[in-house]
PDB file of N, CA and C in Angstrom:
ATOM      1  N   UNK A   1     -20.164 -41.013 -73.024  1.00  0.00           N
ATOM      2  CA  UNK A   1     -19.895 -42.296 -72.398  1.00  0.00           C
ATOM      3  C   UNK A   1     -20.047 -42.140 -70.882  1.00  0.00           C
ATOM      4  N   UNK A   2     -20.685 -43.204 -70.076  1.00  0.00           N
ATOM      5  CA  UNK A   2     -20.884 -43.265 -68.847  1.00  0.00           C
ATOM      6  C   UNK A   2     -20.095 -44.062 -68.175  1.00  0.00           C
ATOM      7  N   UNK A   3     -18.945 -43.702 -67.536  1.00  0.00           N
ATOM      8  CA  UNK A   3     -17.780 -44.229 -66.229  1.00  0.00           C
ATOM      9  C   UNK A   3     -18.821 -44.651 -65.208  1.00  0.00           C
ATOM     10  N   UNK A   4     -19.591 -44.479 -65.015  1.00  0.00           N
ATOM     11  CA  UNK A   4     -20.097 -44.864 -63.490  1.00  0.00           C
ATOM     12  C   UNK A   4     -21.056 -46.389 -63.538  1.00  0.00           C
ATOM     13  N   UNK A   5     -20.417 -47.040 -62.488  1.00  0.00           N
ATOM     14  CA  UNK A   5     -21.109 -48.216 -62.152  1.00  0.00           C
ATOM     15  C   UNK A   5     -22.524 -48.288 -62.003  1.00  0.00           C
ATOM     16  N   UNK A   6     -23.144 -49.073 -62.574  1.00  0.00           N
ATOM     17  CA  UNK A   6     -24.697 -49.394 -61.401  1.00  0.00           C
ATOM     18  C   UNK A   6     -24.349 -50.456 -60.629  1.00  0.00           C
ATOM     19  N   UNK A   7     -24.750 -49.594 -59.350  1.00  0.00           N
ATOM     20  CA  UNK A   7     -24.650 -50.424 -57.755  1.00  0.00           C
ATOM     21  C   UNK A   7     -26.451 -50.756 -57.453  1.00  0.00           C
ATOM     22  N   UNK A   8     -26.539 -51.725 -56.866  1.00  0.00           N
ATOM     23  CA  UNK A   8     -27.920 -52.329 -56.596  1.00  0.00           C
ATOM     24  C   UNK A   8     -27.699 -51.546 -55.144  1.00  0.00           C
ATOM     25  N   UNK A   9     -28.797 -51.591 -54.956  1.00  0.00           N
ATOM     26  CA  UNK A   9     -29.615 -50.721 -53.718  1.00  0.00           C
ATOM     27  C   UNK A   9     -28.712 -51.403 -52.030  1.00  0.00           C
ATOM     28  N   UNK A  10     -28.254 -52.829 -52.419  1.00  0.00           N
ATOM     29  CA  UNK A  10     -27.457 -53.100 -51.190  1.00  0.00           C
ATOM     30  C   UNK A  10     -25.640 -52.656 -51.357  1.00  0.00           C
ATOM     31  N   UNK A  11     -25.529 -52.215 -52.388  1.00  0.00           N
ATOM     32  CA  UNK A  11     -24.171 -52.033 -52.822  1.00  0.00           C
ATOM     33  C   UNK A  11     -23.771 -50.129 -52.270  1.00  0.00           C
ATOM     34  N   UNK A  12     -24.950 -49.486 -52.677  1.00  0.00           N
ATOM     35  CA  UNK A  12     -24.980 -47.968 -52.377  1.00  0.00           C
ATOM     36  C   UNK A  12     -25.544 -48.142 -50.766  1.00  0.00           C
ATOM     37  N   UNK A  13     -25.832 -48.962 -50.350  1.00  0.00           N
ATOM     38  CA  UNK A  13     -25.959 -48.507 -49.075  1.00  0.00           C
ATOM     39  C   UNK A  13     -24.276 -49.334 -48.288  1.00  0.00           C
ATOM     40  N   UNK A  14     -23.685 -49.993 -48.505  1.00  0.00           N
ATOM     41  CA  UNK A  14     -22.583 -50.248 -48.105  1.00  0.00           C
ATOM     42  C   UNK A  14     -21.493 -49.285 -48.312  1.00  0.00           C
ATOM     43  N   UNK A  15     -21.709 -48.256 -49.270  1.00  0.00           N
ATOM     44  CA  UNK A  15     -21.088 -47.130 -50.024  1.00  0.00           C
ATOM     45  C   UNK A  15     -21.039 -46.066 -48.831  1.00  0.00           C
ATOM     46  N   UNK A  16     -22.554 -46.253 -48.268  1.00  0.00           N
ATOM     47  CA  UNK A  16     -22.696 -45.003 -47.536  1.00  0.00           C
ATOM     48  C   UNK A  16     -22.412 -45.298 -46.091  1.00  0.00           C
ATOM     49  N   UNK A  17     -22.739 -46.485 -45.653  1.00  0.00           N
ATOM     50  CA  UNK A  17     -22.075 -46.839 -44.313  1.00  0.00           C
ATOM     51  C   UNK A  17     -20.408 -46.466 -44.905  1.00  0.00           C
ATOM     52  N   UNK A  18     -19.777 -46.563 -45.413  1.00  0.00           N
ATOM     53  CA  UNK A  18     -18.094 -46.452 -45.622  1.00  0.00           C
ATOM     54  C   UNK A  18     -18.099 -45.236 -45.457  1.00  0.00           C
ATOM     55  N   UNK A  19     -18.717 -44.135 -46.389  1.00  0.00           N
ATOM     56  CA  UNK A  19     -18.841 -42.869 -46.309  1.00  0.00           C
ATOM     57  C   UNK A  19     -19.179 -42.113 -44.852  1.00  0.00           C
ATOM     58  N   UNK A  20     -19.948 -42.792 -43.851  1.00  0.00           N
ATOM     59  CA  UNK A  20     -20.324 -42.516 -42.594  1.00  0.00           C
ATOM     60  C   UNK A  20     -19.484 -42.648 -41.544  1.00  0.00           C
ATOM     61  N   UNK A  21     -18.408 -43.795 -41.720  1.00  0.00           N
ATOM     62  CA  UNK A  21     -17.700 -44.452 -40.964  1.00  0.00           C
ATOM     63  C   UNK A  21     -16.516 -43.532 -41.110  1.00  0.00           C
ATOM     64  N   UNK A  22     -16.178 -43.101 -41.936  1.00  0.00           N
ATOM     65  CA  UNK A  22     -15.055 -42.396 -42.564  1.00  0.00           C
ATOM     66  C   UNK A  22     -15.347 -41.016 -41.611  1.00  0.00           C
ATOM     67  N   UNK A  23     -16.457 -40.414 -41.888  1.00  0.00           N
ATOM     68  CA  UNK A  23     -16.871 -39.041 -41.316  1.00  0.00           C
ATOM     69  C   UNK A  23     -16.715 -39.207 -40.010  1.00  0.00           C
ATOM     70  N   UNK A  24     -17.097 -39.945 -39.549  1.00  0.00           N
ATOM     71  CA  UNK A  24     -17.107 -40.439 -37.717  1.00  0.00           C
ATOM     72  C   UNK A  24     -15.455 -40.361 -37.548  1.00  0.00           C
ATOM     73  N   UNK A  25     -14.907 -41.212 -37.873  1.00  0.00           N
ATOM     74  CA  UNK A  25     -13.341 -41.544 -37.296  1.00  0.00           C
ATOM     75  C   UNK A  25     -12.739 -39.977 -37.664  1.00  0.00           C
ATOM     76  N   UNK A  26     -13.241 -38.941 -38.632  1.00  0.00           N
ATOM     77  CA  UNK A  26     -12.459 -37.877 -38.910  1.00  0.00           C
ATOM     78  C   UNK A  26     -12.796 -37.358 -37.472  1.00  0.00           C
ATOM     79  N   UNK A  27     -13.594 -37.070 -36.822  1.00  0.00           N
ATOM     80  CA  UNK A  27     -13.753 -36.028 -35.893  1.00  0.00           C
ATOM     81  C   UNK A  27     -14.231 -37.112 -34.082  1.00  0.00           C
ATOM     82  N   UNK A  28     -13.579 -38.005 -34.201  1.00  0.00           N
ATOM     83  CA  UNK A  28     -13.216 -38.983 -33.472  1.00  0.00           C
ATOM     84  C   UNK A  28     -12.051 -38.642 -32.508  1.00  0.00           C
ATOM     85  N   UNK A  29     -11.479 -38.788 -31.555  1.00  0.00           N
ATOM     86  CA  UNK A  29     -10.290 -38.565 -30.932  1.00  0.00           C
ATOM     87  C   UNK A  29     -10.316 -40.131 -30.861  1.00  0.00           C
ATOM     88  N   UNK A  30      -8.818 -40.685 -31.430  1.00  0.00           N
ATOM     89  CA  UNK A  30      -8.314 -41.807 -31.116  1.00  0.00           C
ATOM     90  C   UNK A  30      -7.342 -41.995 -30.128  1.00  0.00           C
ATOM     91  N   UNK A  31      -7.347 -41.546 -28.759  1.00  0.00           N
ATOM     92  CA  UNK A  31      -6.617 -41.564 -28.034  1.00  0.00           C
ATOM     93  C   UNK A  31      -6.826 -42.748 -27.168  1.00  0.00           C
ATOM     94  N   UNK A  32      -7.868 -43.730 -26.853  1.00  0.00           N
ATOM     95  CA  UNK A  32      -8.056 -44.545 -26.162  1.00  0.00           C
ATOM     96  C   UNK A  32      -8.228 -45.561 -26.783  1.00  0.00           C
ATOM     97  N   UNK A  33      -7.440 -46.745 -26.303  1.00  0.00           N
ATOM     98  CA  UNK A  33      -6.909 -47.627 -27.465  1.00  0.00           C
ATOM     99  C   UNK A  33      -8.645 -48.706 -27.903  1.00  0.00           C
ATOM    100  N   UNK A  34      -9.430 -48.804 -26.936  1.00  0.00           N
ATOM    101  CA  UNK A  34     -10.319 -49.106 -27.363  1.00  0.00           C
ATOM    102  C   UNK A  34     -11.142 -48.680 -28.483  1.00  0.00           C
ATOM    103  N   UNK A  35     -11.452 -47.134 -28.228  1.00  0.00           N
ATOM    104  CA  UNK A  35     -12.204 -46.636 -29.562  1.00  0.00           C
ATOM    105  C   UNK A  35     -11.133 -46.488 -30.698  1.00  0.00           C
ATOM    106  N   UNK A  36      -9.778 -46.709 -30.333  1.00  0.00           N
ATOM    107  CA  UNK A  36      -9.330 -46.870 -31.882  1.00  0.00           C
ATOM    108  C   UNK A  36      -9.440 -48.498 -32.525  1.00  0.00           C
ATOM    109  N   UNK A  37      -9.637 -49.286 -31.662  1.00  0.00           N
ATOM    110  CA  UNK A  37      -9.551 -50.659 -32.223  1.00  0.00           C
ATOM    111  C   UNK A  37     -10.845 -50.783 -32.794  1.00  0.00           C
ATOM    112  N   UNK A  38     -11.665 -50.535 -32.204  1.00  0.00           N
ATOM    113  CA  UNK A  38     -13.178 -50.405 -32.351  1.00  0.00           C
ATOM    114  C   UNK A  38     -13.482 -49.749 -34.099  1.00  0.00           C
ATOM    115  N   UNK A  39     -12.827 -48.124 -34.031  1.00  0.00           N
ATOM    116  CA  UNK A  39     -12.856 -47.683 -35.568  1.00  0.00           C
ATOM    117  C   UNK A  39     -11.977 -48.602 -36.467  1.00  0.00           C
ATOM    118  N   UNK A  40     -11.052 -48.711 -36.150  1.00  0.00           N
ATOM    119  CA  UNK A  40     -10.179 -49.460 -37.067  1.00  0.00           C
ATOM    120  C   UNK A  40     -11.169 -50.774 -37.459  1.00  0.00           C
ATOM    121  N   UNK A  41     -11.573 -51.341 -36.502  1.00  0.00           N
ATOM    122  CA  UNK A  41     -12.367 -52.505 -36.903  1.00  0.00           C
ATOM    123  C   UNK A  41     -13.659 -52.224 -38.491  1.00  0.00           C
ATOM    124  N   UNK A  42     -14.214 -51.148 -37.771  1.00  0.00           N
ATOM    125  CA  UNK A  42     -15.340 -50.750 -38.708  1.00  0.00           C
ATOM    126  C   UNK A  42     -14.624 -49.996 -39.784  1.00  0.00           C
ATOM    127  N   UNK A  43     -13.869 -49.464 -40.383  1.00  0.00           N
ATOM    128  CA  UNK A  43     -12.760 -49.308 -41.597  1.00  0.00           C
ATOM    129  C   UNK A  43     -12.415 -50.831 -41.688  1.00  0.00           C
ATOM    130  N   UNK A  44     -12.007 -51.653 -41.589  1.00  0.00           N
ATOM    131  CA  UNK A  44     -11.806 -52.895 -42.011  1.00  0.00           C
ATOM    132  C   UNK A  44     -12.949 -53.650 -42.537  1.00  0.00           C
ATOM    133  N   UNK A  45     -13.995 -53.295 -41.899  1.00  0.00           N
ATOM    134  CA  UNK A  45     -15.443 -53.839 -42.362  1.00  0.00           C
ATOM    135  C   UNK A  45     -15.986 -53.265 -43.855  1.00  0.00           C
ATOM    136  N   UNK A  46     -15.717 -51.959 -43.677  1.00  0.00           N
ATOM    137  CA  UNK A  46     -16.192 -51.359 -44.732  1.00  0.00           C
ATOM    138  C   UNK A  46     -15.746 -51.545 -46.081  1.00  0.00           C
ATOM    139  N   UNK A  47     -14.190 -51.339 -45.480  1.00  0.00           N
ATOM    140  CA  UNK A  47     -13.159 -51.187 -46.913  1.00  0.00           C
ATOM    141  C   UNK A  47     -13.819 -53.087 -47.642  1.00  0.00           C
ATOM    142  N   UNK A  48     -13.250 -53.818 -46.507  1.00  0.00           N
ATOM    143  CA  UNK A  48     -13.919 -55.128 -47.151  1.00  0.00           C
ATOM    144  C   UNK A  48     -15.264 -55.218 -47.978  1.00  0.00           C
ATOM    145  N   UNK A  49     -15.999 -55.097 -47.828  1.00  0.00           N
ATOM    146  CA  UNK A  49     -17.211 -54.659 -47.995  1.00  0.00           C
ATOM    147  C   UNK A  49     -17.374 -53.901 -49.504  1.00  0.00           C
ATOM    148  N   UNK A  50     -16.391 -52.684 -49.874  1.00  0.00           N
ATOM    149  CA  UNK A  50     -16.310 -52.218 -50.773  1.00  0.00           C
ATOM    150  C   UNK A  50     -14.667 -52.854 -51.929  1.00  0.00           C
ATOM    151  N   UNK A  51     -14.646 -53.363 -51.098  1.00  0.00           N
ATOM    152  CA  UNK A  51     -13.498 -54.360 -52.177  1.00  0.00           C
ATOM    153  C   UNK A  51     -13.863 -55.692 -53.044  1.00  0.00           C
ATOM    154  N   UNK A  52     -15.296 -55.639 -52.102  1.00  0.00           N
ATOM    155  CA  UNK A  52     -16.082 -56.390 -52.542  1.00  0.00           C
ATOM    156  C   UNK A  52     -16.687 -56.134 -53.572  1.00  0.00           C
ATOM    157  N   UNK A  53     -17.113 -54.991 -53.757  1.00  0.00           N
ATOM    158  CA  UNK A  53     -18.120 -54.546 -54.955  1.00  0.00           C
ATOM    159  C   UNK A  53     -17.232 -54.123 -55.902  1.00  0.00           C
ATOM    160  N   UNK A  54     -15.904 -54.139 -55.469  1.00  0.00           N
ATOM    161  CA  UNK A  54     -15.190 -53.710 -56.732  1.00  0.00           C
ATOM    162  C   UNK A  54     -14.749 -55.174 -57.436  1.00  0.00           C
ATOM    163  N   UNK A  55     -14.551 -55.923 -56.396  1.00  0.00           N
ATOM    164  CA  UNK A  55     -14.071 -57.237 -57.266  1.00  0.00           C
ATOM    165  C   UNK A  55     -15.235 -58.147 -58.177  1.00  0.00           C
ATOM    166  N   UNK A  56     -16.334 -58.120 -57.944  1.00  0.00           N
ATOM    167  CA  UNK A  56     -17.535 -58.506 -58.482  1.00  0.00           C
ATOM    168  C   UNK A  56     -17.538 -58.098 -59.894  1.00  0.00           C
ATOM    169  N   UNK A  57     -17.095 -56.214 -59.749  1.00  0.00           N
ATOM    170  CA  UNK A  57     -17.453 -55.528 -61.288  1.00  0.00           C
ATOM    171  C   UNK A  57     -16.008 -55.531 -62.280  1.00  0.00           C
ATOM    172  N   UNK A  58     -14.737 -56.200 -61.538  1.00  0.00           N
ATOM    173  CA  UNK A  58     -13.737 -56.439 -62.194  1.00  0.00           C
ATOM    174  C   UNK A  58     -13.590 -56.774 -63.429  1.00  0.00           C
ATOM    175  N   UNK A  59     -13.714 -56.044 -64.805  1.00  0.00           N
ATOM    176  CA  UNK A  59     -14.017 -56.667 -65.917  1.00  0.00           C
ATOM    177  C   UNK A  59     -14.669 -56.457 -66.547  1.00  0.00           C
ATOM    178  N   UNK A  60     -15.713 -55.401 -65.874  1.00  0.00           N
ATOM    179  CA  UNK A  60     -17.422 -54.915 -66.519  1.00  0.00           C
ATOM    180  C   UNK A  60     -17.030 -53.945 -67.024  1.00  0.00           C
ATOM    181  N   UNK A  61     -17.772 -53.171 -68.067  1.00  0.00           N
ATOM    182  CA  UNK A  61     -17.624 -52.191 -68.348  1.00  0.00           C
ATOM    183  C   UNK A  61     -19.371 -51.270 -68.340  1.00  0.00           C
TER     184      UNK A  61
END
């Protein structure tokens, strides 16, 4: 049996901007309140973004 979703080609690339965004803010210094509002912003984008593709497949199997 196969657990894994099929994501369309705009769904895996929203996957990987999240995945990118994530890597960036790890090795980021958030000490200046700008570049933390700034990351925080783009984690808010993303996560949205991928809450998205989860709510779409809500139900699918």
């Amino acid at each position: 049996m196969n657990d894994r979703i099929q994501l369309s080609l705009h769904e895996r690339s929203q996957v990987e901007v999240a995945r990118l965004t994530l890597l960036e803010i790890d090795g980021t210094r958030l000490g200046d309140a700008d570049t933390a509002a700034h990351m925080v912003g783009r984690l808010e984008t993303s996560l949205t973004a991928l809450l998205a593709i989860v709510d779409t497949r809500d139900g699918q199997t």
